[in-house]
Protein backbone atom coordinates (compact mmCIF):
# COMPACT_ATOMS: atom_id res chain seq x y z
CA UNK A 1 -1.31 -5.30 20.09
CA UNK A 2 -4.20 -8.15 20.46
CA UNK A 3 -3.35 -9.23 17.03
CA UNK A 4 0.35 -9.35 18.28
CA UNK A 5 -0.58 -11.08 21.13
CA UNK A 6 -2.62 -13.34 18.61
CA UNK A 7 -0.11 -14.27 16.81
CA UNK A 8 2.14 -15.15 19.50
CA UNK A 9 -0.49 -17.83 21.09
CA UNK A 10 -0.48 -19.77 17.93
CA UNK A 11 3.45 -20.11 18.46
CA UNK A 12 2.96 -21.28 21.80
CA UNK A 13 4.26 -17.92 22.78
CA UNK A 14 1.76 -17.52 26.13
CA UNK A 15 2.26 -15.90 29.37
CA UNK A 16 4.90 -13.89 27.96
CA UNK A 17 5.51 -10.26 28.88
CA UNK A 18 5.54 -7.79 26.44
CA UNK A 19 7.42 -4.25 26.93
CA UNK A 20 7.68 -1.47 24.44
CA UNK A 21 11.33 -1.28 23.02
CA UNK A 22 11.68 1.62 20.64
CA UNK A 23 10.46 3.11 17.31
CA UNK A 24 12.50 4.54 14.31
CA UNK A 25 12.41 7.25 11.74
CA UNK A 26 10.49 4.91 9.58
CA UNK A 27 6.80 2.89 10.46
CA UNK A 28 8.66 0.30 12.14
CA UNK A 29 7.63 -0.39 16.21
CA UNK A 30 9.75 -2.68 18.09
CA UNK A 31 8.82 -4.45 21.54
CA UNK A 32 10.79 -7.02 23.65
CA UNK A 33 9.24 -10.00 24.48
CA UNK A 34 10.42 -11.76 27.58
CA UNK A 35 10.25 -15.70 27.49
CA UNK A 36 11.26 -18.60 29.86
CA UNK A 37 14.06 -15.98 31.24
CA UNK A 38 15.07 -14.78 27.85
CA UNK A 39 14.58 -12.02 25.97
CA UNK A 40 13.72 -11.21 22.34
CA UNK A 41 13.29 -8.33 19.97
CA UNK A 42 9.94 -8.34 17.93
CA UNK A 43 9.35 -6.01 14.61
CA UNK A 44 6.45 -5.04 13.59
CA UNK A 45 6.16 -3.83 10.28
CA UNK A 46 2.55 -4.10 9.92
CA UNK A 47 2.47 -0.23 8.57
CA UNK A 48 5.84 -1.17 6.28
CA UNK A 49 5.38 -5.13 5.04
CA UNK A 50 7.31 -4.52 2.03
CA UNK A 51 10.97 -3.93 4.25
CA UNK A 52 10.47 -7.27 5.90
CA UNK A 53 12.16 -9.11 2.81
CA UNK A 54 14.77 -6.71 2.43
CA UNK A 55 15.71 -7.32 5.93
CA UNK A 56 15.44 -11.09 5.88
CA UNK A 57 17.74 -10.70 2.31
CA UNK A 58 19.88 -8.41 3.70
CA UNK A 59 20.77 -10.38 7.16
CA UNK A 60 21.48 -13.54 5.28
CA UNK A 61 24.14 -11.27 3.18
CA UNK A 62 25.94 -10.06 6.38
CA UNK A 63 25.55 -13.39 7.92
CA UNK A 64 27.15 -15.04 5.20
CA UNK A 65 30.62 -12.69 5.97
CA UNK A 66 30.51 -12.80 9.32
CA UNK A 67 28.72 -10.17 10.45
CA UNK A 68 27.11 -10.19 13.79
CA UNK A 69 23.49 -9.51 12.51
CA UNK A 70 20.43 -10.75 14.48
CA UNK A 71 19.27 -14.49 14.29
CA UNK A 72 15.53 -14.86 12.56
CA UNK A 73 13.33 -16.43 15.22
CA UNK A 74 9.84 -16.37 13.92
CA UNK A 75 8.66 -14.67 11.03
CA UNK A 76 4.81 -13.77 9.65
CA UNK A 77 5.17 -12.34 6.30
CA UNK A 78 1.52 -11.67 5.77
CA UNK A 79 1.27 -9.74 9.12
CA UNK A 80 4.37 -7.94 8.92
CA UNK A 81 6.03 -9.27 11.97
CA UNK A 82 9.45 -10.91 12.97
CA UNK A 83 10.86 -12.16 15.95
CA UNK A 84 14.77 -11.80 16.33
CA UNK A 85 17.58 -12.23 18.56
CA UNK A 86 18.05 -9.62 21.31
CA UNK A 87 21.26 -7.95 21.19
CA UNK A 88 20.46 -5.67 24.52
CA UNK A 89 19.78 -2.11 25.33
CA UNK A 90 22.85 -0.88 25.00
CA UNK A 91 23.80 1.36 22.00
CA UNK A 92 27.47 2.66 21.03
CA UNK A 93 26.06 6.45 21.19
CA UNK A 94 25.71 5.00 25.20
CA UNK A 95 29.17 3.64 26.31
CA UNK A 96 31.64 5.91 23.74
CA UNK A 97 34.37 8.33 26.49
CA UNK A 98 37.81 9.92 25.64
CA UNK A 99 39.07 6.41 27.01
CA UNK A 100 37.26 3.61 25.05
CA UNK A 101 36.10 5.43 21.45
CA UNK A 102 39.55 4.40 19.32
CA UNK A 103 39.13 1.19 20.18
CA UNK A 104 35.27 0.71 19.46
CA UNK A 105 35.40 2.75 16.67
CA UNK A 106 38.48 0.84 15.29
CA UNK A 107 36.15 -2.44 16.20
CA UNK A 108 33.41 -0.85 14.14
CA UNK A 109 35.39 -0.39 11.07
CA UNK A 110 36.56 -3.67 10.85
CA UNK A 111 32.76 -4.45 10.76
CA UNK A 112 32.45 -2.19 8.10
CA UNK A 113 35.19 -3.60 6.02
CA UNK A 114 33.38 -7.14 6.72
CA UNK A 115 29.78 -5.84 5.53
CA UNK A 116 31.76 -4.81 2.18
CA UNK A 117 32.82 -8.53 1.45
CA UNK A 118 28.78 -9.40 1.73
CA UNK A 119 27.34 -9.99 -2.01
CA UNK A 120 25.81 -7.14 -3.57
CA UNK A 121 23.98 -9.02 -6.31
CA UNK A 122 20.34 -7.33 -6.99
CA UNK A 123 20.98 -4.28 -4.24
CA UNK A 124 19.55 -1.39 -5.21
CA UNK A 125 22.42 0.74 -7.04
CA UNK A 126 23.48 4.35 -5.26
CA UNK A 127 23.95 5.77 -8.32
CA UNK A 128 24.15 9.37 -9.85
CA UNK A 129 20.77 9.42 -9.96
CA UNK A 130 19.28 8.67 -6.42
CA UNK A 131 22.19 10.66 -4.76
CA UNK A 132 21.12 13.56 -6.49
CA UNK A 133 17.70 12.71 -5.41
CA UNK A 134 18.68 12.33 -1.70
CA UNK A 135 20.52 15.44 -1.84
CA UNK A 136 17.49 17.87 -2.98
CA UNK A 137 15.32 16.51 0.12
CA UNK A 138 17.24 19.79 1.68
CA UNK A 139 15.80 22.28 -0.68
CA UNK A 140 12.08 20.77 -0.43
CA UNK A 141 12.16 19.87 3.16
CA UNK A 142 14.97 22.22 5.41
CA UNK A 143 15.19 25.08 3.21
CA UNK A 144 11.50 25.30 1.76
CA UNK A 145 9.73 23.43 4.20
CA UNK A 146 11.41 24.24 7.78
CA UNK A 147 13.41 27.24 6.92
CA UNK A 148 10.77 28.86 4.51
CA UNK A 149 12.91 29.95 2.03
CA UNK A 150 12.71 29.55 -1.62
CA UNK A 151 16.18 30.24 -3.65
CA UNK A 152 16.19 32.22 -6.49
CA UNK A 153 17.14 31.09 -10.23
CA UNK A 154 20.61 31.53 -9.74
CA UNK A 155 21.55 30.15 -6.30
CA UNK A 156 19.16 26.99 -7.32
CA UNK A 157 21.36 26.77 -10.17
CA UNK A 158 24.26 26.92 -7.85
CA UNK A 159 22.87 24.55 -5.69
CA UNK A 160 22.19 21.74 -8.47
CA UNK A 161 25.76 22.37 -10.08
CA UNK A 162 27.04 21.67 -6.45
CA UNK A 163 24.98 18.37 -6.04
CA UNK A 164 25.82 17.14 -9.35
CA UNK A 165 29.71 17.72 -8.50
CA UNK A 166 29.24 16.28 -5.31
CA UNK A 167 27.75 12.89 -7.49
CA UNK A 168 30.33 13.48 -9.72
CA UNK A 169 33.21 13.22 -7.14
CA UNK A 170 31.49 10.14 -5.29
CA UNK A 171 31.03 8.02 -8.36
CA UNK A 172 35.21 8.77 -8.91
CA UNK A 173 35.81 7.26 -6.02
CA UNK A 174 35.98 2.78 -5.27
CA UNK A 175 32.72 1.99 -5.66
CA UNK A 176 30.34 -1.38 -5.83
CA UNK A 177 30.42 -2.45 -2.09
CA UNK A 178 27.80 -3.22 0.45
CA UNK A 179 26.11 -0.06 2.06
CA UNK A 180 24.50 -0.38 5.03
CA UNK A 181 23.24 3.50 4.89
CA UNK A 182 22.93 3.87 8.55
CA UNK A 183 25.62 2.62 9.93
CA UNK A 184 25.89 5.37 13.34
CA UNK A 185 25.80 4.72 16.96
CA UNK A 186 22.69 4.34 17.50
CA UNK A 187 22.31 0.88 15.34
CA UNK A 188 25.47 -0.50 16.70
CA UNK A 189 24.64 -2.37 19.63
CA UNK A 190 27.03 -3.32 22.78
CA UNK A 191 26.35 -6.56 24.52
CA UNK A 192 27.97 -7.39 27.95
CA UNK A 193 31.19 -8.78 26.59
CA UNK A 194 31.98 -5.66 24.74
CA UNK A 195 30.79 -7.29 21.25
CA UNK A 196 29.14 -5.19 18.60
CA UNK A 197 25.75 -6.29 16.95
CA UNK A 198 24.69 -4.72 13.67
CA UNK A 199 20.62 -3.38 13.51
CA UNK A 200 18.88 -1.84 11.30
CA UNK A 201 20.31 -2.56 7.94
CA UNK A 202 17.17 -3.32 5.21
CA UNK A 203 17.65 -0.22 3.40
CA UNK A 204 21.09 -1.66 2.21
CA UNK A 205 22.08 -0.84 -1.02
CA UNK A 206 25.09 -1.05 -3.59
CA UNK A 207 27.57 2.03 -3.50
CA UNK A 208 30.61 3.87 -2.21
CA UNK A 209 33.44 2.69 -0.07
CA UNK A 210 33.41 4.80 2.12
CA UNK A 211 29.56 5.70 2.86
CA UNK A 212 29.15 4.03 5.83
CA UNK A 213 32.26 5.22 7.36
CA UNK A 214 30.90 8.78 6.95
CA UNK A 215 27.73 7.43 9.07
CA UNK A 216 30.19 6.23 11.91
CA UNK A 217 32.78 9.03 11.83
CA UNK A 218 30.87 12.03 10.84
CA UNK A 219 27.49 10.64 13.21
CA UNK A 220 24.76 13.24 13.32
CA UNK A 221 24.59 12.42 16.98
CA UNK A 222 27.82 12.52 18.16
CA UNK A 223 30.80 14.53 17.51
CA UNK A 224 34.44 13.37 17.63
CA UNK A 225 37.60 15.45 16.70
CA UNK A 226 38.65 15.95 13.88
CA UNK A 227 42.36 14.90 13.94
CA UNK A 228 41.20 11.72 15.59
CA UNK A 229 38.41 11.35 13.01
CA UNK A 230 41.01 11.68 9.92
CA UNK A 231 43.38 8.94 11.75
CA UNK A 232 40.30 6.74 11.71
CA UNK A 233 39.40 7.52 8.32
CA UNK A 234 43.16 6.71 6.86
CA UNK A 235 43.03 3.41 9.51
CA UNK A 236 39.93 2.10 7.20
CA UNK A 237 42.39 3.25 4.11
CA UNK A 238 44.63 0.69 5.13
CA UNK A 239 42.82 -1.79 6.50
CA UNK A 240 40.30 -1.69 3.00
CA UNK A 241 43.73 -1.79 1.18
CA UNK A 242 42.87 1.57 -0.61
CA UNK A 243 45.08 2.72 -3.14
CA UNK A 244 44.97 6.54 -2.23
CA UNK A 245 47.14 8.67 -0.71
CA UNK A 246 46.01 10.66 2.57
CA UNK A 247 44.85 13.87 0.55
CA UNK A 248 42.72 11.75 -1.98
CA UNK A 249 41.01 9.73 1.03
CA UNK A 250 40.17 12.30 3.02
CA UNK A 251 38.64 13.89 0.06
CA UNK A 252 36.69 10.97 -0.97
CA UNK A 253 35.41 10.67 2.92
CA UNK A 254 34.37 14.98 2.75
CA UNK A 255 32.66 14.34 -0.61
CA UNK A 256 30.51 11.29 0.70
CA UNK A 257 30.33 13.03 3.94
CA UNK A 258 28.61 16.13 2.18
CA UNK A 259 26.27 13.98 0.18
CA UNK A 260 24.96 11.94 3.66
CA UNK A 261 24.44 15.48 5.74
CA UNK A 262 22.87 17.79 3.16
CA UNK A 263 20.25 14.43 2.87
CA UNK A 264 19.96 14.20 6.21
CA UNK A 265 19.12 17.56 6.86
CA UNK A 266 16.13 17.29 4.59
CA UNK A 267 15.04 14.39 5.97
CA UNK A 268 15.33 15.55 9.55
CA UNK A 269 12.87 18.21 8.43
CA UNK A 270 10.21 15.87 6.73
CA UNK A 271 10.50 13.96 9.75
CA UNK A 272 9.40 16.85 11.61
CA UNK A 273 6.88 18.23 9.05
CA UNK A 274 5.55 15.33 7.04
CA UNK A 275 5.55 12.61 10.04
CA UNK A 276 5.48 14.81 13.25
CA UNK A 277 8.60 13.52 14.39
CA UNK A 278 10.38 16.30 16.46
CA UNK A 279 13.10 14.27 18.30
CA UNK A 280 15.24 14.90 15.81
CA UNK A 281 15.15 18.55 15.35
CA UNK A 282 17.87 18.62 18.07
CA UNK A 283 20.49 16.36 15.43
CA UNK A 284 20.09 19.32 13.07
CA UNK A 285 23.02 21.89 14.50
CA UNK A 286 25.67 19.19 14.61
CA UNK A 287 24.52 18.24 10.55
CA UNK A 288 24.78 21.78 9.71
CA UNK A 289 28.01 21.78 11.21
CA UNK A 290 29.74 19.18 9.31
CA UNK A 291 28.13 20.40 6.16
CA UNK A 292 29.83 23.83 6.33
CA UNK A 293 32.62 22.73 7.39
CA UNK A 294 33.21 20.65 4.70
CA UNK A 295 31.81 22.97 2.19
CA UNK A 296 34.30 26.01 2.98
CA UNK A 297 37.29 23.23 2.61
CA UNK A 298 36.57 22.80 -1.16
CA UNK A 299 36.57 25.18 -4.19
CA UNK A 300 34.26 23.60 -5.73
CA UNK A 301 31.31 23.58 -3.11
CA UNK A 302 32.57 26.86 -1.20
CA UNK A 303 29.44 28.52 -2.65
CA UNK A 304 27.14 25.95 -0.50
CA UNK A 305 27.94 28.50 2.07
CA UNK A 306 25.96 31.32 0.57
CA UNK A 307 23.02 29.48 0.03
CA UNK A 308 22.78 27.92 3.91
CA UNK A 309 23.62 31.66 4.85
């Protein structure tokens, strides 16, 4: 913190109050800073320098379409730290009821479908490759790790036929756009006029249309029904200007769905284990949930069943 507070003197920043904000899955710490009446978000990356230029390449992107991303401030590259506009307290996860969730989540969309105009030049690729990677976090970590159990010969061999189908079916699907990868409603922010404010986006990378609408639909922290869930899915359809009819983009949304959740619930389980992390234990039902439920709708991944069994 004195270096921090260092930092801030030599900006002129003084007599300003400083107040814990939040922390993430990652090394990141964030604190609001409070100055002549106004408020501001400050990152500290000091533990993870490298995402700074991500971020700072990856907000000019979503700027650039229209995105409501938070304005730069200040920036020290060499300590790790940025100052950025503060978009509030308030999260999506903390305002969504039966009366008001169509119409965010239709507003959120739209933001999706303008993230997916942003240029994808240099991003990272989501190929075959990492999502195959991402996918066998939940043998190492939840079934290994937290579950202790090791799969024999043939149900691994199950299991890495099912991941490579899963790839397979992803990759078959529009692909090439602008992935925020966490893209839920806890990095959505809600300001007092009702406007949404994108967070957390650094880790963006080049991949399939319909990732991040998995992360907002099929959120590991909140549940919403299913027949509303498919009318949302088959709203981005349309407003994306999808060629697909309702039984190939429904599939295309379970596919990516079951790609994002068996990830996640390895990497739930190294938060727990490798970082000592446990607030997220409690996210790992609801994952579970939409991975089985997915699994048992397909021939082709039915056997994912056995193995969480």
């Amino acid at each position: 913190m004195k270096q921090i507070e260092s930092w801030l003197a030599e900006l002129g920043w003084k007599d300003v109050r400083i107040e814990v904000a939040s922390s993430d899955a990652s090394f990141r710490s964030y604190y609001r800073v409070y100055k002549d009446d106004n408020s501001f978000v400050l990152m500290d990356s000091s533990r993870q320098k490298e995402s700074l230029l991500p971020f700072l390449d990856t907000q000019a992107r979503l700027f650039s379409v229209g995105v409501r991303v938070p304005h730069v401030i200040e920036k020290n590259l060499e300590f790790g730290y940025l100052i950025v506009e503060d978009f509030g307290s308030t999260h999506l996860l903390d305002i969504l009821n039966d009366n008001n969730k169509k119409e965010y989540y239709k507003k959120a969309i739209d933001e999706i479908v303008s993230m997916q105009k942003a240029d994808v030049t240099g991003l990272p690729l989501y190929d075959k490759e990492f999502l195959m990677f991402e996918m066998n976090l939940m043998n190492e970590w939840y079934l290994n790790k937290h579950l202790n159990t090791k799969l024999n010969a043939k149900k691994l061999s199950t299991l890495n036929n099912i991941i490579e189908t899963i790839a397979d079916e992803i990759l078959a699907q529009p692909w090439g756009v602008f992935v925020h990868r966490d893209f839920h409603s806890r990095n959505i922010m809600i300001d007092k006029n009702g406007k949404l404010g994108i967070i957390d986006f650094q880790d963006a990378r080049c991949g399939a249309v319909t990732y991040d609408l998995v992360s907002l639909l099929k959120d590991c922290y909140i549940e919403i029904d299913e027949v509303a869930r498919d009318e949302l899915v088959l709203y981005f359809r349309d407003k994306k200007g999808l060629d697909a009819d309702d039984n190939t983009m429904l599939k295309w949304f379970d596919m990516m769905g079951l790609q994002r959740h068996i990830k996640v619930l390895g990497i739930f389980a190294r938060l727990y284990h490798r970082d000592g992390k446990d607030g997220y234990l409690k996210d790992i039902p609801l994952t579970l949930k939409y991975v089985k439920e997915t699994a048992k709708k397909y021939s082709e991944t039915k056997e994912l069943l056995d193995i969480l069994a």
